[in-house]
Protein backbone atom coordinates (compact mmCIF):
# COMPACT_ATOMS: atom_id res chain seq x y z
CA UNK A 1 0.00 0.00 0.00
CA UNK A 2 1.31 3.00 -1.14
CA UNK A 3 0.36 6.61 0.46
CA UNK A 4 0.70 9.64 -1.78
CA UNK A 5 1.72 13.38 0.38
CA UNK A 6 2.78 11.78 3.45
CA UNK A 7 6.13 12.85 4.57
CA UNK A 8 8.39 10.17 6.23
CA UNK A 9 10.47 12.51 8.46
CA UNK A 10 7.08 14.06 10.20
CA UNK A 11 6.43 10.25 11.26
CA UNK A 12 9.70 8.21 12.61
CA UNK A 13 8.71 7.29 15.69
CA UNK A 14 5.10 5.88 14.09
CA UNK A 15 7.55 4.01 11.50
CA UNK A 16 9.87 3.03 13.49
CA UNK A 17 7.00 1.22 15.45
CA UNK A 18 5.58 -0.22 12.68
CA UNK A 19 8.63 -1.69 11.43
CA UNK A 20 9.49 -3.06 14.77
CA UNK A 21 5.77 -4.81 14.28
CA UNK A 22 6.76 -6.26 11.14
CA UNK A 23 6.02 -3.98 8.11
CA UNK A 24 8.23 -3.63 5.47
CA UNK A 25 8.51 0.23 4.33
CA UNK A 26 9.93 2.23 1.72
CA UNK A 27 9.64 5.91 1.55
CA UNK A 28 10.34 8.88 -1.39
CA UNK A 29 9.74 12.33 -2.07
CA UNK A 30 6.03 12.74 -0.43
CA UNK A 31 5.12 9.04 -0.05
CA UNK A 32 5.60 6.07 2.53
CA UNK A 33 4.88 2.41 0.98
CA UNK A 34 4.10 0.06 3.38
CA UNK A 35 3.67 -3.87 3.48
CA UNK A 36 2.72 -6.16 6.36
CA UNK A 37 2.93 -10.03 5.18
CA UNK A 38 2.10 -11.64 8.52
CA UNK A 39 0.02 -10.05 11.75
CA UNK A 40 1.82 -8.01 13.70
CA UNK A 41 4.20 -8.53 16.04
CA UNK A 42 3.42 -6.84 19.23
CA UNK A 43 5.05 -2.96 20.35
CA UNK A 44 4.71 -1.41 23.07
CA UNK A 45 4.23 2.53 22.39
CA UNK A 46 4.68 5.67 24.58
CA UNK A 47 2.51 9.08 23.17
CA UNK A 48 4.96 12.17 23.62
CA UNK A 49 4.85 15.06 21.96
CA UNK A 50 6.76 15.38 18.47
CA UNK A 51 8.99 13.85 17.37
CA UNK A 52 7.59 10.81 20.08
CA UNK A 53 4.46 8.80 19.47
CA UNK A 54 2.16 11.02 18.75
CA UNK A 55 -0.96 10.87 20.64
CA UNK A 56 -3.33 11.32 17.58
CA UNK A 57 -2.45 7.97 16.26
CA UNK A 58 -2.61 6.12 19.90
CA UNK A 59 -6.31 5.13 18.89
CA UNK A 60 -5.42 3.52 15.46
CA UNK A 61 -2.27 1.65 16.81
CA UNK A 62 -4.67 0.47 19.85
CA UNK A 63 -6.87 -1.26 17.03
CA UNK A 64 -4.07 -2.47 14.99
CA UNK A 65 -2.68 -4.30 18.41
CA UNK A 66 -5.48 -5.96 18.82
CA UNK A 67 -4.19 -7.88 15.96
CA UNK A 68 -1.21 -8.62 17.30
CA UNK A 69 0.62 -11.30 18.49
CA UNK A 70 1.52 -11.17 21.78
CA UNK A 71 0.71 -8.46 24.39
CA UNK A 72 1.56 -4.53 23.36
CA UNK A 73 1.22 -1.58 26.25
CA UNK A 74 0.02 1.42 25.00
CA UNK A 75 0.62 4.17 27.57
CA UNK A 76 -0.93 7.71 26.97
CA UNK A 77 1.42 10.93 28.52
CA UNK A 78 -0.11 13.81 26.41
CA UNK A 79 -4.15 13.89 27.44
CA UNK A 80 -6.17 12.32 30.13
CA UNK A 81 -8.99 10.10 29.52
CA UNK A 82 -7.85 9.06 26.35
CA UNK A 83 -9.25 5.51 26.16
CA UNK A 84 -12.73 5.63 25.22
CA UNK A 85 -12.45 3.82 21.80
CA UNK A 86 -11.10 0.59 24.31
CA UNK A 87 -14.56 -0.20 25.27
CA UNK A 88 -16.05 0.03 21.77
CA UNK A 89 -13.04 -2.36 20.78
CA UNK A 90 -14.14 -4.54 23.48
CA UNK A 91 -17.42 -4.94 21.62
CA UNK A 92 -15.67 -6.07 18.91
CA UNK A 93 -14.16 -9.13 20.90
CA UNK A 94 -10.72 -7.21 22.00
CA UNK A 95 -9.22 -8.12 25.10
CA UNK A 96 -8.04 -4.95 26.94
CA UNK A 97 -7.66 -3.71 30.48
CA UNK A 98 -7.17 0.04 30.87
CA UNK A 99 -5.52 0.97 33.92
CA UNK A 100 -4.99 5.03 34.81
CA UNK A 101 -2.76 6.02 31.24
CA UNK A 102 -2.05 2.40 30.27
CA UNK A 103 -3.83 -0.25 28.62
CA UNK A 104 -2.85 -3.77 27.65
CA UNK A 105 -4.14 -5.01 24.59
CA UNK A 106 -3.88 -8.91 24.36
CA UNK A 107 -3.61 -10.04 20.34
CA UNK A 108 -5.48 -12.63 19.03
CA UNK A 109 -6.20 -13.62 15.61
CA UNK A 110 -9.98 -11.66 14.47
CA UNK A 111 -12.14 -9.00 15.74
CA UNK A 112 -15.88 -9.32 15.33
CA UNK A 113 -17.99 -6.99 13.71
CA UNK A 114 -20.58 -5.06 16.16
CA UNK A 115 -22.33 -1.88 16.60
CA UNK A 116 -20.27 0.43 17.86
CA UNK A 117 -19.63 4.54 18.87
CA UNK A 118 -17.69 6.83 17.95
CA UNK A 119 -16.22 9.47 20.80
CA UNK A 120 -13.99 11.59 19.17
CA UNK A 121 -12.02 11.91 16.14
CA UNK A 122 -9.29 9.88 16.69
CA UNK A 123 -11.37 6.80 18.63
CA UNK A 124 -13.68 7.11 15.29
CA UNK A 125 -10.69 6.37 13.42
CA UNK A 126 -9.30 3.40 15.15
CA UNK A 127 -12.84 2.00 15.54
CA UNK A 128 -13.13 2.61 11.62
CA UNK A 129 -9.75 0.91 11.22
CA UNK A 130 -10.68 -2.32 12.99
CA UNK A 131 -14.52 -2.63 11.88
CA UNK A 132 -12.58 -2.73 8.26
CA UNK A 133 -10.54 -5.35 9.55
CA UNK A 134 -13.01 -7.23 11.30
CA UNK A 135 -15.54 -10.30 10.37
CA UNK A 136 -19.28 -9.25 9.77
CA UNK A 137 -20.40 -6.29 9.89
CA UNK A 138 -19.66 -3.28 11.94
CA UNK A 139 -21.90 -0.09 12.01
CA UNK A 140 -20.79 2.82 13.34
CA UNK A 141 -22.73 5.15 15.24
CA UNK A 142 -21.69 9.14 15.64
CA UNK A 143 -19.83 9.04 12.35
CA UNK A 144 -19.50 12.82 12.88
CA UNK A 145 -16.96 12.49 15.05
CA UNK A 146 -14.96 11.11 12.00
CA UNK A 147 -16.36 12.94 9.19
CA UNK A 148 -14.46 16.33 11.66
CA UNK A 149 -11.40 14.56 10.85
CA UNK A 150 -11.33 12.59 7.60
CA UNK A 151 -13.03 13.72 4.12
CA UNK A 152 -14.06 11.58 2.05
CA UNK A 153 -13.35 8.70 4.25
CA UNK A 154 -15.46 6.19 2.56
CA UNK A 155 -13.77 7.13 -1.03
CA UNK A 156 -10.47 6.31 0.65
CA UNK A 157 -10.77 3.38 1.86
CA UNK A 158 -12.68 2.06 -1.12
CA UNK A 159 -9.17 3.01 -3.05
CA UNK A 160 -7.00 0.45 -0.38
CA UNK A 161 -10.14 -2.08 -0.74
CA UNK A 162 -12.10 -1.77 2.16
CA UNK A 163 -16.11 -1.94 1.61
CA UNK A 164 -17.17 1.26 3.68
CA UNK A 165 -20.90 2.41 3.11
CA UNK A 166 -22.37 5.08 4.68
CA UNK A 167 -25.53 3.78 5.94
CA UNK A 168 -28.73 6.80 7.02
């Protein structure tokens, strides 16, 4: 998968966790490729404030660890409260305990599809990641929470494959 205006030196820490998770990645002039052959291997991930983690993507790599294998810690330093999306993820069959800024996400091989919630912008976005990744069918409720954040999302994701519909 190849992503067009993304610049690799505005995301290290994000690739350096990914690679440590197994991806393969090549990047150019305004574009990162990326390939993961196998699940993920499990990383552990610290949100600080650039160039750390950053805390916008803590959501997304929550839902990619629950793909993982193995057990990953995700520990959030930036903002409190930051874990909503871990219940909603839970609905979806993910095994994670949230404890003060950490949670531990146990990996296992599928999520489930379920009805779910959006909180916030970045919790819509993990939930929208795994739902896409998940078996059956996952509707999301609140989607304006993600449509703040991500135009066009549906378009998008129908360009990497995923079958997104906005349902009324």
């Amino acid at each position: 998968m190849r992503l067009q205006g993304a610049e690799a030196s505005h995301l290290t820490a994000v690739l350096a966790a990914l690679k440590r998770a197994g991806a393969k990645i090549k990047t150019g002039k305004g574009w990162i490729e990326l390939v993961m052959e196998r699940r993920p291997k499990a990383v552990s991930i610290v949100t600080k404030p650039h160039p750390g983690f950053p805390t916008d993507l803590q959501a997304p790599w929550m839902a990619l660890m629950t793909l993982c294998t193995g057990f990953a810690k995700v520990t959030e330093t930036v903002f409190e409260n930051r874990f909503l999306h871990a219940a909603e993820l839970g609905r979806m069959g993910a095994q994670i305990a949230v404890s003060g800024r950490t949670a531990v996400v146990a990996g296992q091989e599928r999520l489930s599809g379920a009805p779910i919630m959006a909180s916030d912008i970045r919790a819509g976005a993990s939930l929208l990641v795994a739902g896409v990744a998940a078996k059956g069918r996952t509707t999301i409720a609140r989607v304006y929470h993600i449509d703040r954040g991500y135009e066009d999302v549906e378009r998008k994701l129908a360009g990497a494959g995923a079958r997104v519909e906005r349902v009324k």
